[in-house]
Every structure is written in C-alpha cells, then in structure tokens.
C-alpha atoms as a PDB file:
ATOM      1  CA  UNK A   1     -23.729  21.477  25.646  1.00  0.00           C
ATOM      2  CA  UNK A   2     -23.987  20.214  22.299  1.00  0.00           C
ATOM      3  CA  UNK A   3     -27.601  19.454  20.912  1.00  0.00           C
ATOM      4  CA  UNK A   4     -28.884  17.710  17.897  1.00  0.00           C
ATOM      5  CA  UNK A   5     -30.415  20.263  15.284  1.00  0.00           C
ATOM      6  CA  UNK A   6     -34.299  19.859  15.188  1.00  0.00           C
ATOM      7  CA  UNK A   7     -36.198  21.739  12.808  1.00  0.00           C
ATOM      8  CA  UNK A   8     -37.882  23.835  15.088  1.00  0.00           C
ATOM      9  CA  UNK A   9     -34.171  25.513  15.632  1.00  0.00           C
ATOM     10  CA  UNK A  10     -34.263  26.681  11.972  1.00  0.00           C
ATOM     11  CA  UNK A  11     -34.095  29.989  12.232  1.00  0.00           C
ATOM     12  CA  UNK A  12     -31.286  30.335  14.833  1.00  0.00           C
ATOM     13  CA  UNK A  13     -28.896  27.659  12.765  1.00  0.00           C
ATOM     14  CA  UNK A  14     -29.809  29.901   9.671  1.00  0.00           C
ATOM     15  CA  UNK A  15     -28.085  33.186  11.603  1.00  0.00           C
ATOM     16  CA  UNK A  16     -25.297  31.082  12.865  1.00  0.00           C
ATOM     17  CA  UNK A  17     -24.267  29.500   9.442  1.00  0.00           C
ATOM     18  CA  UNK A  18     -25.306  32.682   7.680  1.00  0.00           C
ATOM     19  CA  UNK A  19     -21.458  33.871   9.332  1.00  0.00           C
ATOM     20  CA  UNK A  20     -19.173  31.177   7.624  1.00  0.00           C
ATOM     21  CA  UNK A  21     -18.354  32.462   4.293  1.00  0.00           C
ATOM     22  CA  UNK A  22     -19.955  30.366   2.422  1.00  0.00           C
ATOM     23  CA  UNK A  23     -23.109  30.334   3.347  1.00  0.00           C
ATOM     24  CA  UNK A  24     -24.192  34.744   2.618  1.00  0.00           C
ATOM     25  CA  UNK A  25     -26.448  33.753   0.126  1.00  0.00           C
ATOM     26  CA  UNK A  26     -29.986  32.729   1.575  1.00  0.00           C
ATOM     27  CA  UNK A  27     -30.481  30.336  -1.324  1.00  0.00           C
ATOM     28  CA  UNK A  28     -26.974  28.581  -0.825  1.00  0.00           C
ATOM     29  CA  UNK A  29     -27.902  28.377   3.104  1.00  0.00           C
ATOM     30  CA  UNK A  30     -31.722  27.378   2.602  1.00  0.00           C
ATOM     31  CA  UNK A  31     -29.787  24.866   0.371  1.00  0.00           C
ATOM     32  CA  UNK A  32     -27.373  23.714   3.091  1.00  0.00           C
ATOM     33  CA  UNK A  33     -29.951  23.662   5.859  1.00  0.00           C
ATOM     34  CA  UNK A  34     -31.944  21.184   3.224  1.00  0.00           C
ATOM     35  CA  UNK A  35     -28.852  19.081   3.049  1.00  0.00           C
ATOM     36  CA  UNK A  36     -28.687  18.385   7.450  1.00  0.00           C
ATOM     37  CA  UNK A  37     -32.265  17.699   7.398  1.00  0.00           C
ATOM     38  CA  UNK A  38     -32.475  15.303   4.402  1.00  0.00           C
ATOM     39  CA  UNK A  39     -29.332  13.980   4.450  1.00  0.00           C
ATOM     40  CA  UNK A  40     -28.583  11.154   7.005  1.00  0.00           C
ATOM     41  CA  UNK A  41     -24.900  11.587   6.658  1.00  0.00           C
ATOM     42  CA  UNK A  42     -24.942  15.489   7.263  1.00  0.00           C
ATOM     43  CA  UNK A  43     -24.707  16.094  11.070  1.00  0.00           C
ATOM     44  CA  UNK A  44     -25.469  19.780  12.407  1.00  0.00           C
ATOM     45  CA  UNK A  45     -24.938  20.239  16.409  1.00  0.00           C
ATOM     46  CA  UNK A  46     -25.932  23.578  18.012  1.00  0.00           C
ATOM     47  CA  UNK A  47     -24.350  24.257  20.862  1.00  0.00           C
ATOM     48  CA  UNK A  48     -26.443  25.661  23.765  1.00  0.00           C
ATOM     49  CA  UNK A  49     -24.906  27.264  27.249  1.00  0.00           C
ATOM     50  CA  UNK A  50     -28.070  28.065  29.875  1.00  0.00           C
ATOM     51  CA  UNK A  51     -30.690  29.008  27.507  1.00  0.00           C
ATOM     52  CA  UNK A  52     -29.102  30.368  24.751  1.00  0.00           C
ATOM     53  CA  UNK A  53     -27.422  28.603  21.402  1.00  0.00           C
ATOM     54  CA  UNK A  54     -24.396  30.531  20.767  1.00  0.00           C
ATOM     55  CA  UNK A  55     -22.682  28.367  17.975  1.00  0.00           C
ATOM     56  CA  UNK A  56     -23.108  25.096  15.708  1.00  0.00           C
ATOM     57  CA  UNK A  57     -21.124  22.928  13.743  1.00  0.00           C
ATOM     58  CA  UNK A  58     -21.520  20.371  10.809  1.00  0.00           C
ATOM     59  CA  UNK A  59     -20.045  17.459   9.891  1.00  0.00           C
ATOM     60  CA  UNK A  60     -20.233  14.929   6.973  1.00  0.00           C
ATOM     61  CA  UNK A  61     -19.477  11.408   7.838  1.00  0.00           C
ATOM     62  CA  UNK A  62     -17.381  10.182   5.043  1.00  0.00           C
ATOM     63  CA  UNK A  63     -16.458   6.549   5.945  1.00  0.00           C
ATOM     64  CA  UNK A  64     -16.687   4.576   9.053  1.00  0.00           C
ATOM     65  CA  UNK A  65     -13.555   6.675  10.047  1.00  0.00           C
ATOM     66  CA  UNK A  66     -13.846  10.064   9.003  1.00  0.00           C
ATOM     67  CA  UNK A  67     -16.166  12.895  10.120  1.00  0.00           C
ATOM     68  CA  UNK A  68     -15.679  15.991   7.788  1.00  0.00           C
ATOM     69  CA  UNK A  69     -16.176  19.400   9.641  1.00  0.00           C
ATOM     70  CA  UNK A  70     -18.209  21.455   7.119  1.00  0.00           C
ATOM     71  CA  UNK A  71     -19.360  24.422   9.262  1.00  0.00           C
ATOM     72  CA  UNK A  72     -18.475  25.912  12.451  1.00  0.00           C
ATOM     73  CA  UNK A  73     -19.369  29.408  13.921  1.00  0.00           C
ATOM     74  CA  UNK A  74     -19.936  30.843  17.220  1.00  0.00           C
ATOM     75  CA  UNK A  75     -22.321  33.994  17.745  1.00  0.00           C
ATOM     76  CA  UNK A  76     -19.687  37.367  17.439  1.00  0.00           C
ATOM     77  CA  UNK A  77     -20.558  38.467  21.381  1.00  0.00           C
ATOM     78  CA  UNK A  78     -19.377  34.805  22.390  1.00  0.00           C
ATOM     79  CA  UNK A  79     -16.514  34.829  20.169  1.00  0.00           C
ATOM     80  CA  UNK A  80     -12.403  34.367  21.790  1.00  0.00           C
ATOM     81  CA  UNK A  81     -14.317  32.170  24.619  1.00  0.00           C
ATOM     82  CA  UNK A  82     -12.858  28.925  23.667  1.00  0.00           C
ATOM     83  CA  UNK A  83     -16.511  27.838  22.530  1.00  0.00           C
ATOM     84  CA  UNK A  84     -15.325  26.536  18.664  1.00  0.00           C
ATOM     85  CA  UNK A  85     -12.967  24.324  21.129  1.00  0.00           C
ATOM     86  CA  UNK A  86     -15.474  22.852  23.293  1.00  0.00           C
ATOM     87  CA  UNK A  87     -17.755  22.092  20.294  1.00  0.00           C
ATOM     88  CA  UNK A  88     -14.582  20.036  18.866  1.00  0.00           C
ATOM     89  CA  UNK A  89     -13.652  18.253  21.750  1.00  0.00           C
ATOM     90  CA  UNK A  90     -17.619  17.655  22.580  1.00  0.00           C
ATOM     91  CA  UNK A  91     -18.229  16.149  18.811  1.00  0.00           C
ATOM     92  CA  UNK A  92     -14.849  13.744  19.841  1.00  0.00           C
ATOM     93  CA  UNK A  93     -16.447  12.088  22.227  1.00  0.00           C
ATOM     94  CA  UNK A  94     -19.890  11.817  20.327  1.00  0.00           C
ATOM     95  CA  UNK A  95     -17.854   9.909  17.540  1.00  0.00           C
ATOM     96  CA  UNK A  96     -15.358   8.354  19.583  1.00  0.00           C
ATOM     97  CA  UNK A  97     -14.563   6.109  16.607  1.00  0.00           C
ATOM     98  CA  UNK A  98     -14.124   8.686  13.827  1.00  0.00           C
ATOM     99  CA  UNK A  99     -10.887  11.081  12.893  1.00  0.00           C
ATOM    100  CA  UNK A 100     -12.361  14.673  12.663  1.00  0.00           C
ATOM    101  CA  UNK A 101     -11.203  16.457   9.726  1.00  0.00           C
ATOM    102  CA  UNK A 102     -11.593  20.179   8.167  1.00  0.00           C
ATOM    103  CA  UNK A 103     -12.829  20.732   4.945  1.00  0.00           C
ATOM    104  CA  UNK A 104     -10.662  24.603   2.994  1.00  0.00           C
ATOM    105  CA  UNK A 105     -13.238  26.197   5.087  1.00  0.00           C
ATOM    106  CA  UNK A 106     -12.462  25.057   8.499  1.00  0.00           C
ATOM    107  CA  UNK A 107      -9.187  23.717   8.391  1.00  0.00           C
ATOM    108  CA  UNK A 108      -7.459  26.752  10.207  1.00  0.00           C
ATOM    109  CA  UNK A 109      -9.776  27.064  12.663  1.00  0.00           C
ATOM    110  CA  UNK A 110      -9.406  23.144  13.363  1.00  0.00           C
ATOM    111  CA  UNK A 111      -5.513  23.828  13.240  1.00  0.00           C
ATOM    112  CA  UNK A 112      -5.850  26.495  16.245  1.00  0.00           C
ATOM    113  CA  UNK A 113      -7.652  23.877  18.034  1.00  0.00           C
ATOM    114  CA  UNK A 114      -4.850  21.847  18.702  1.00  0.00           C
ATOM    115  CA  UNK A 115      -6.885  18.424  19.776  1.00  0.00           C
END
C-alpha cells in the first residue's frame, strides 16, 4: 500500500533513498528529504506491506500532465518481488490524469516496468 511520507517516517525514507545512487552522500539526501517536505510539487510515497515499509518513490509534478519519477528503491531482502511495479501502477491510479515519466536515474527501471 502506498502511503504519503510524514515526517515522522524520516529516518526509514533516509535508508531507502540512501540506495539510489544519487543520494550516498548524507548532505545531498538531508538535502533531498528537505526538498519533499518543503516543496509542494515534490511527492515521496513509501510503500508499506503489513507493518513494514519496504520501498518509496518520488515524483516531481512538472505540468498538469507530467509526473517526473525522481527516486525509486525497494529494501535489498524485498528486492525481484515485483514491488518497484506495484508502486508504479499504485502512483497511476493516484494521478490518473498525469503521464509518469523517468528522470537518467530511473528511466530503466521504468522501462522494465512495462505499464
């Protein structure tokens, strides 16, 4: 199930976005974290199954059309689970209206997605 970040989930978006590439550096990901809280246009979703969150993913809405994927990453011991795929199809129907596209970053994970 996909879930709205909150602040209070800090710590475990930290460790999940800490595995995209982009985001080793503490400063760069205390930087991006900033970024989803402040900005109104950055959108990060953790995704939750029982009572664990085991991935997240970020988008920037761009125009009334496009949502930008920024991050997505899925806890190692829940990787190969089709998880990356759920979160996809689950932000679809949260933004029903929008065309998701991958940023360099995400754009061949979005590829194997096939949606």
């Amino acid at each position: 199930m996909l879930i709205r970040y909150r602040k209070n989930y800090e710590k475990i978006a930290m460790g999940l976005l800490s595995f995209m590439p982009t985001e080793k550096e503490l400063k760069k990901l205390q930087q991006t974290i900033k970024e989803y809280e402040m900005n109104e246009n950055w959108q990060l979703f953790l995704w939750k199954e029982e009572e664990d969150i085991i991935g997240i993913i970020g988008i920037v809405l761009r125009d009334e059309h496009v949502a930008e994927i920024q991050h997505i990453s899925v806890n190692p011991s829940h990787r190969h689970q089709g998880i990356g795929k759920q979160m996809v199809k689950a932000l679809k129907e949260m933004y029903p209206n929008y065309e998701l596209k991958a940023n360099e970053f995400t754009a061949a994970f979005l590829e194997k997605c096939e949606l």
